[in-house]
C-alpha atoms as a PDB file:
ATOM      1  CA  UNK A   1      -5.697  13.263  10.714  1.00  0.00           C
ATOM      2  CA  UNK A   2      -6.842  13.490   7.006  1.00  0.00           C
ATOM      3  CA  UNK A   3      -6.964  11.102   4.146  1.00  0.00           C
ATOM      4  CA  UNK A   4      -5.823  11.945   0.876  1.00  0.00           C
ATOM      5  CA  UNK A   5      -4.847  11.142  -2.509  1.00  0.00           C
ATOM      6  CA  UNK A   6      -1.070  11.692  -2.993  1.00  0.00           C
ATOM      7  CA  UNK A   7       0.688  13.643  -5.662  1.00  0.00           C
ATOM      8  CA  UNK A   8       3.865  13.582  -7.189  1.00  0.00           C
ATOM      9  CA  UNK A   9       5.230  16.234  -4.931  1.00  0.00           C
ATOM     10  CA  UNK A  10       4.142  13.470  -2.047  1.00  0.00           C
ATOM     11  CA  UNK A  11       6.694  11.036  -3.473  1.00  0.00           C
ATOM     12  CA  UNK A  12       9.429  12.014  -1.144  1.00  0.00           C
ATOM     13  CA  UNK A  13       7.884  11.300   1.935  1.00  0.00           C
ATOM     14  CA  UNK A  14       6.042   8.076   0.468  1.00  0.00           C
ATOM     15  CA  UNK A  15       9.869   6.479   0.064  1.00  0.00           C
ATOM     16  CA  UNK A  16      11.101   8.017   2.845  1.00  0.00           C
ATOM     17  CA  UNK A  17       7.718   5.665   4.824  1.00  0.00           C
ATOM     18  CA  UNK A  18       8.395   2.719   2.498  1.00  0.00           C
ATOM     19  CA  UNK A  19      12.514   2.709   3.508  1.00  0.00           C
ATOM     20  CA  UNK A  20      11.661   2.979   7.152  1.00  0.00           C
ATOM     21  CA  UNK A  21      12.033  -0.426   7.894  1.00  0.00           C
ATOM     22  CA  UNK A  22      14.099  -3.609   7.688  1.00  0.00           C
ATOM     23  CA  UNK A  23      12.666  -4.772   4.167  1.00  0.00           C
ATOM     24  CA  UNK A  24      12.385  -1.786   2.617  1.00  0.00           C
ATOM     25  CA  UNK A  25      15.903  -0.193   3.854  1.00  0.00           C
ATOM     26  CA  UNK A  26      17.169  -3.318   1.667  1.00  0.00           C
ATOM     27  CA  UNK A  27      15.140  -2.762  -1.211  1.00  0.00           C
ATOM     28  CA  UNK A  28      14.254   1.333  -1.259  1.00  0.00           C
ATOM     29  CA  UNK A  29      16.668   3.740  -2.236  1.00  0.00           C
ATOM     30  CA  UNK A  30      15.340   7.186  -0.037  1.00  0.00           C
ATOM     31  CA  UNK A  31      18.139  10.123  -2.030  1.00  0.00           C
ATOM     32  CA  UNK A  32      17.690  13.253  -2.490  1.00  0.00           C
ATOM     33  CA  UNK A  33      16.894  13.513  -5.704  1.00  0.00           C
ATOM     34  CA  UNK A  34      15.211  10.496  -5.785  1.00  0.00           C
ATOM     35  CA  UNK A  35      15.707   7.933  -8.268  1.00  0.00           C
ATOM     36  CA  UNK A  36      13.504   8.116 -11.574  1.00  0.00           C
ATOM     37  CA  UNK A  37      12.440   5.051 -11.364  1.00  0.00           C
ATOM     38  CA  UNK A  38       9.771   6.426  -8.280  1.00  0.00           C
ATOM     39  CA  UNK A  39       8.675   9.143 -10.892  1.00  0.00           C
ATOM     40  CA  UNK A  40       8.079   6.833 -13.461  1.00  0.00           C
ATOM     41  CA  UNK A  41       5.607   4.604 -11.134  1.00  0.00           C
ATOM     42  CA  UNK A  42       4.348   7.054 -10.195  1.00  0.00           C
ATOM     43  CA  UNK A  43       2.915   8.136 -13.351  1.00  0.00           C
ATOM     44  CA  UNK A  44       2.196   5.093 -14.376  1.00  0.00           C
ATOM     45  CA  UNK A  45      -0.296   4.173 -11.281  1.00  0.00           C
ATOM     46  CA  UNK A  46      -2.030   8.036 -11.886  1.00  0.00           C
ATOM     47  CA  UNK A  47      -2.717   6.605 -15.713  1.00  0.00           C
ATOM     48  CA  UNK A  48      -4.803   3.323 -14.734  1.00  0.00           C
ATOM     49  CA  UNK A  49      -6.802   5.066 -13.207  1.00  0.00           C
ATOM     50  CA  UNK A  50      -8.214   2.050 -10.604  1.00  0.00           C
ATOM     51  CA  UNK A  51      -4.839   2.805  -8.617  1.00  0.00           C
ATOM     52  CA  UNK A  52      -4.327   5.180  -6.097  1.00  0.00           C
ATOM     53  CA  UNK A  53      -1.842   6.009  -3.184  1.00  0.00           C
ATOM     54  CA  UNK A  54      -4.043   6.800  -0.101  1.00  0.00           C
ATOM     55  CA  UNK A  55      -1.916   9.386   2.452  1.00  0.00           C
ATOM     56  CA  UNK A  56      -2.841   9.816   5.855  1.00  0.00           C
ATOM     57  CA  UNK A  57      -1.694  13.777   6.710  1.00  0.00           C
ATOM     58  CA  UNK A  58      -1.223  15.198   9.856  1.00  0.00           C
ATOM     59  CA  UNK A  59      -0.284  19.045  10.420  1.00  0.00           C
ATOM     60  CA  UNK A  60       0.618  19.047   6.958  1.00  0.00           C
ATOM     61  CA  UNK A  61       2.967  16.057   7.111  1.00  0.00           C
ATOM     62  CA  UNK A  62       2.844  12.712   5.146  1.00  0.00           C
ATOM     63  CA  UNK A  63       2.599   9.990   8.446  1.00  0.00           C
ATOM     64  CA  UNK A  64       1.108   6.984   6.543  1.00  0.00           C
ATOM     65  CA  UNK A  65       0.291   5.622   3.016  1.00  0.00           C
ATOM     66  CA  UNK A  66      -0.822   2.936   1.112  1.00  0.00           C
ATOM     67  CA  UNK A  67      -1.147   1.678  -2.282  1.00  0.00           C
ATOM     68  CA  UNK A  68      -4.953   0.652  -3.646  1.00  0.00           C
ATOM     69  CA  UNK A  69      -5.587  -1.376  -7.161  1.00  0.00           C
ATOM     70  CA  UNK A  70      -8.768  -1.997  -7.943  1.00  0.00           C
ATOM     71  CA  UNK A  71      -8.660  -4.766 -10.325  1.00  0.00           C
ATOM     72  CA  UNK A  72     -11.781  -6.108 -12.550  1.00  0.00           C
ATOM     73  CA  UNK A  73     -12.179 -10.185 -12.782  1.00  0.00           C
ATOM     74  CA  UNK A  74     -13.770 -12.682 -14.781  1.00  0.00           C
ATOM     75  CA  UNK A  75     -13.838 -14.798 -11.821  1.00  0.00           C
ATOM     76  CA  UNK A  76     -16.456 -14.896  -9.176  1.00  0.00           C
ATOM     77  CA  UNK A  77     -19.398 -13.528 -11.175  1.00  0.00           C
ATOM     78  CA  UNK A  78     -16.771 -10.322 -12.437  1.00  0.00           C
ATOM     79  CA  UNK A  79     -16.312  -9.591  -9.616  1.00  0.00           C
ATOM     80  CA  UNK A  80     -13.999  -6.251  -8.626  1.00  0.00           C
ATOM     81  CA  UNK A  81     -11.327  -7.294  -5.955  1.00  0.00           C
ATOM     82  CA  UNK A  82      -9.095  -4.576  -4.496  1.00  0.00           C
ATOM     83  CA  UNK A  83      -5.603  -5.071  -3.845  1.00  0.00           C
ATOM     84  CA  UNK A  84      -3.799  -3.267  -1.060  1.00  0.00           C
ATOM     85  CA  UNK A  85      -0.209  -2.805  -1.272  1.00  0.00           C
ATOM     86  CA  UNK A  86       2.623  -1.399   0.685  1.00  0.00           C
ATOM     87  CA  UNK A  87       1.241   0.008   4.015  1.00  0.00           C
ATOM     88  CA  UNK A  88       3.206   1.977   6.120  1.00  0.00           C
ATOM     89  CA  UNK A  89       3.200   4.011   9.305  1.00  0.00           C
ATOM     90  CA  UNK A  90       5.390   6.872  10.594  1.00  0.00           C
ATOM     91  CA  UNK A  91       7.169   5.167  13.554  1.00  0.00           C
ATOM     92  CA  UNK A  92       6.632   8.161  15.242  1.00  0.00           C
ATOM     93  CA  UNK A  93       2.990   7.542  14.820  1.00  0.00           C
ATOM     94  CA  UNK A  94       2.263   3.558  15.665  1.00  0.00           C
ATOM     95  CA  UNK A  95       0.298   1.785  17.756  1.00  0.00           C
ATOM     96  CA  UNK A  96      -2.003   4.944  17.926  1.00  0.00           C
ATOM     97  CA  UNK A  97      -4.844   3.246  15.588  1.00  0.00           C
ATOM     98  CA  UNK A  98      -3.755   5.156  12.121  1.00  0.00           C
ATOM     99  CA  UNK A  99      -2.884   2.200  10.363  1.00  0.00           C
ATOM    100  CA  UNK A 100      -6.384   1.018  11.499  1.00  0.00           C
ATOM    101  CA  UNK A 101      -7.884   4.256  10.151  1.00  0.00           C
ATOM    102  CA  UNK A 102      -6.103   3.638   6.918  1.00  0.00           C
ATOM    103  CA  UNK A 103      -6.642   0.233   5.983  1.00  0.00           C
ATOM    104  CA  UNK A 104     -10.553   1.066   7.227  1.00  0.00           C
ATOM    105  CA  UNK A 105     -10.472   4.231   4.942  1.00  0.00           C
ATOM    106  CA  UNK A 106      -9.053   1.756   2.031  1.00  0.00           C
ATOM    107  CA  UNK A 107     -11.624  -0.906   2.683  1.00  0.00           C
ATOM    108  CA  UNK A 108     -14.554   1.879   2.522  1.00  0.00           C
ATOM    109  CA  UNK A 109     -13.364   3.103  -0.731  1.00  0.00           C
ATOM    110  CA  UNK A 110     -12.930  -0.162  -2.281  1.00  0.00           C
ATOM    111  CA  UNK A 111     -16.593  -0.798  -1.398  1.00  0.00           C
ATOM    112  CA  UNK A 112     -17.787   2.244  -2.916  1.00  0.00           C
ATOM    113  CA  UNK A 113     -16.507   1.139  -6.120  1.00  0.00           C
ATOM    114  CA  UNK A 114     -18.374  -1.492  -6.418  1.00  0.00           C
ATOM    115  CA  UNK A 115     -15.505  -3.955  -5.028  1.00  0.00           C
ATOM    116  CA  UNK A 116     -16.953  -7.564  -3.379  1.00  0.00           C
ATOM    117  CA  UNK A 117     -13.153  -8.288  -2.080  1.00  0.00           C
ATOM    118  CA  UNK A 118     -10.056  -6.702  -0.481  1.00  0.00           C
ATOM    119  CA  UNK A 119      -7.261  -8.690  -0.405  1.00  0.00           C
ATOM    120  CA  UNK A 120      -3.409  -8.285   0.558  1.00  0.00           C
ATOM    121  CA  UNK A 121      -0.404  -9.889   0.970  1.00  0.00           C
ATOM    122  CA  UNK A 122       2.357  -9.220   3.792  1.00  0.00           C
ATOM    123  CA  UNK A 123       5.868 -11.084   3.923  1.00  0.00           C
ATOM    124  CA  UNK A 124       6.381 -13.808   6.442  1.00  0.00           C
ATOM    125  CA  UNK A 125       8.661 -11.981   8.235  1.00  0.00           C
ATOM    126  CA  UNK A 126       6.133  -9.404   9.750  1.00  0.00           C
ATOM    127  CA  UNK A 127       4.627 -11.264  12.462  1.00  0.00           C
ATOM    128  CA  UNK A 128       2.851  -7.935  13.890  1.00  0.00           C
ATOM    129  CA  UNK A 129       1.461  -7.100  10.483  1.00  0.00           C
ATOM    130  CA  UNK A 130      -0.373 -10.699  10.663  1.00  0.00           C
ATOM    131  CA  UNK A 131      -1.955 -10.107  14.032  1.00  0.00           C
ATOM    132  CA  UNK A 132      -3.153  -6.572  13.236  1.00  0.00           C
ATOM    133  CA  UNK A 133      -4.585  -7.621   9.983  1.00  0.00           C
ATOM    134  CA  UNK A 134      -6.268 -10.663  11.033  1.00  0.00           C
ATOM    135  CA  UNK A 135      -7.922  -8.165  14.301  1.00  0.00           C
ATOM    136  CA  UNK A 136      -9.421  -6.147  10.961  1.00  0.00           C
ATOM    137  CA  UNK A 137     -10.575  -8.923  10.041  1.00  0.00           C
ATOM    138  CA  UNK A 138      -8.315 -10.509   6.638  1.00  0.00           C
ATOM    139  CA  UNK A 139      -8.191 -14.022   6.779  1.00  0.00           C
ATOM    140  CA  UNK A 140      -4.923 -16.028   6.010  1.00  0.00           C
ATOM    141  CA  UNK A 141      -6.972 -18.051   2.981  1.00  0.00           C
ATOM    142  CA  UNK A 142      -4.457 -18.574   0.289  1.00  0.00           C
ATOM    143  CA  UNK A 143      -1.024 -19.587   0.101  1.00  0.00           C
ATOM    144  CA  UNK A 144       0.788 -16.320  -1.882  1.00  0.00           C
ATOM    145  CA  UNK A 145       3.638 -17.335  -4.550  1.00  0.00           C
ATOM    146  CA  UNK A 146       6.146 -14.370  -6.594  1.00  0.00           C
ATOM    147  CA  UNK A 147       8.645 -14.979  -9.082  1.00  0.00           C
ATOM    148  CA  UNK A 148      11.298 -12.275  -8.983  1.00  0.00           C
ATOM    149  CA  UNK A 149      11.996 -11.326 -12.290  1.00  0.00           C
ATOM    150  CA  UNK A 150      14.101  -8.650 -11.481  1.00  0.00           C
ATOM    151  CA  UNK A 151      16.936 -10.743 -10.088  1.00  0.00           C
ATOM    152  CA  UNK A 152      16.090 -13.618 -12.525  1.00  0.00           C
ATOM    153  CA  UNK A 153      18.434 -14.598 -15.317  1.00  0.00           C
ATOM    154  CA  UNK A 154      16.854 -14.540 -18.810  1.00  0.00           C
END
């Protein structure tokens, strides 16, 4: 198992991990070609600079990934907080401590870089996500709000 930084040529296997599951088969669209909006993300997270897709790689194959913003704030001194973002794991590959690897691998980067912080967010609906967070060590601290402004009316 290796870590890496993904590329566009990853992006097929990143949507194929983010569609594998009952959110994301509602909101990902994993075609062949995929849709352009993926490309254009994509691009735009490589640009920032502070945000990365972190792969895990097995015999050559994509198994896990997650997103990683590191994000600079006035608040808390200026502090740097890091912000990770869709997580997912092969099915294939669960409950085999990868995820663990990966979110440990995203935590030692973030402190690296000077981050004091790592937060995320995970929907209410993923009760085993909560429990395998909270064993890492994430505290449920803040009550997490979104406005949709994709399906929102102007």
């Amino acid at each position: 198992m290796k870590f890496r930084t993904a590329t566009a040529d990853d992006l097929p296997a990143i949507v194929r991990l983010l569609a594998d599951d009952p959110l994301g088969a509602t909101r990902e669209r994993d075609e062949d070609p995929l849709p352009r909006q993926y490309r254009e993300a994509f691009a735009a997270i490589g640009r920032m600079g502070t945000n990365m897709v972190i792969l895990v790689v097995e015999d050559g194959g994509v198994i896990g990934c997650l997103q990683l913003i590191l994000i600079p704030g006035l608040g808390r001194l200026g502090m740097t907080r890091a912000q990770i973002e869709a997580v997912r794991i092969d099915r294939r590959y669960r409950r085999r401590g990868i995820g663990e690897a990966l979110i440990r691998h995203a935590i030692e980067h973030a402190r690296e870089q000077g981050c004091g912080l790592v937060q995320l967010t995970t929907d209410r609906s993923r009760g085993d996500a909560h429990r395998f967070y909270e064993r890492l060590g994430f505290k449920a601290s803040h009550i997490g709000m979104k406005l949709d402004l994709a399906g929102q009316k102007t």
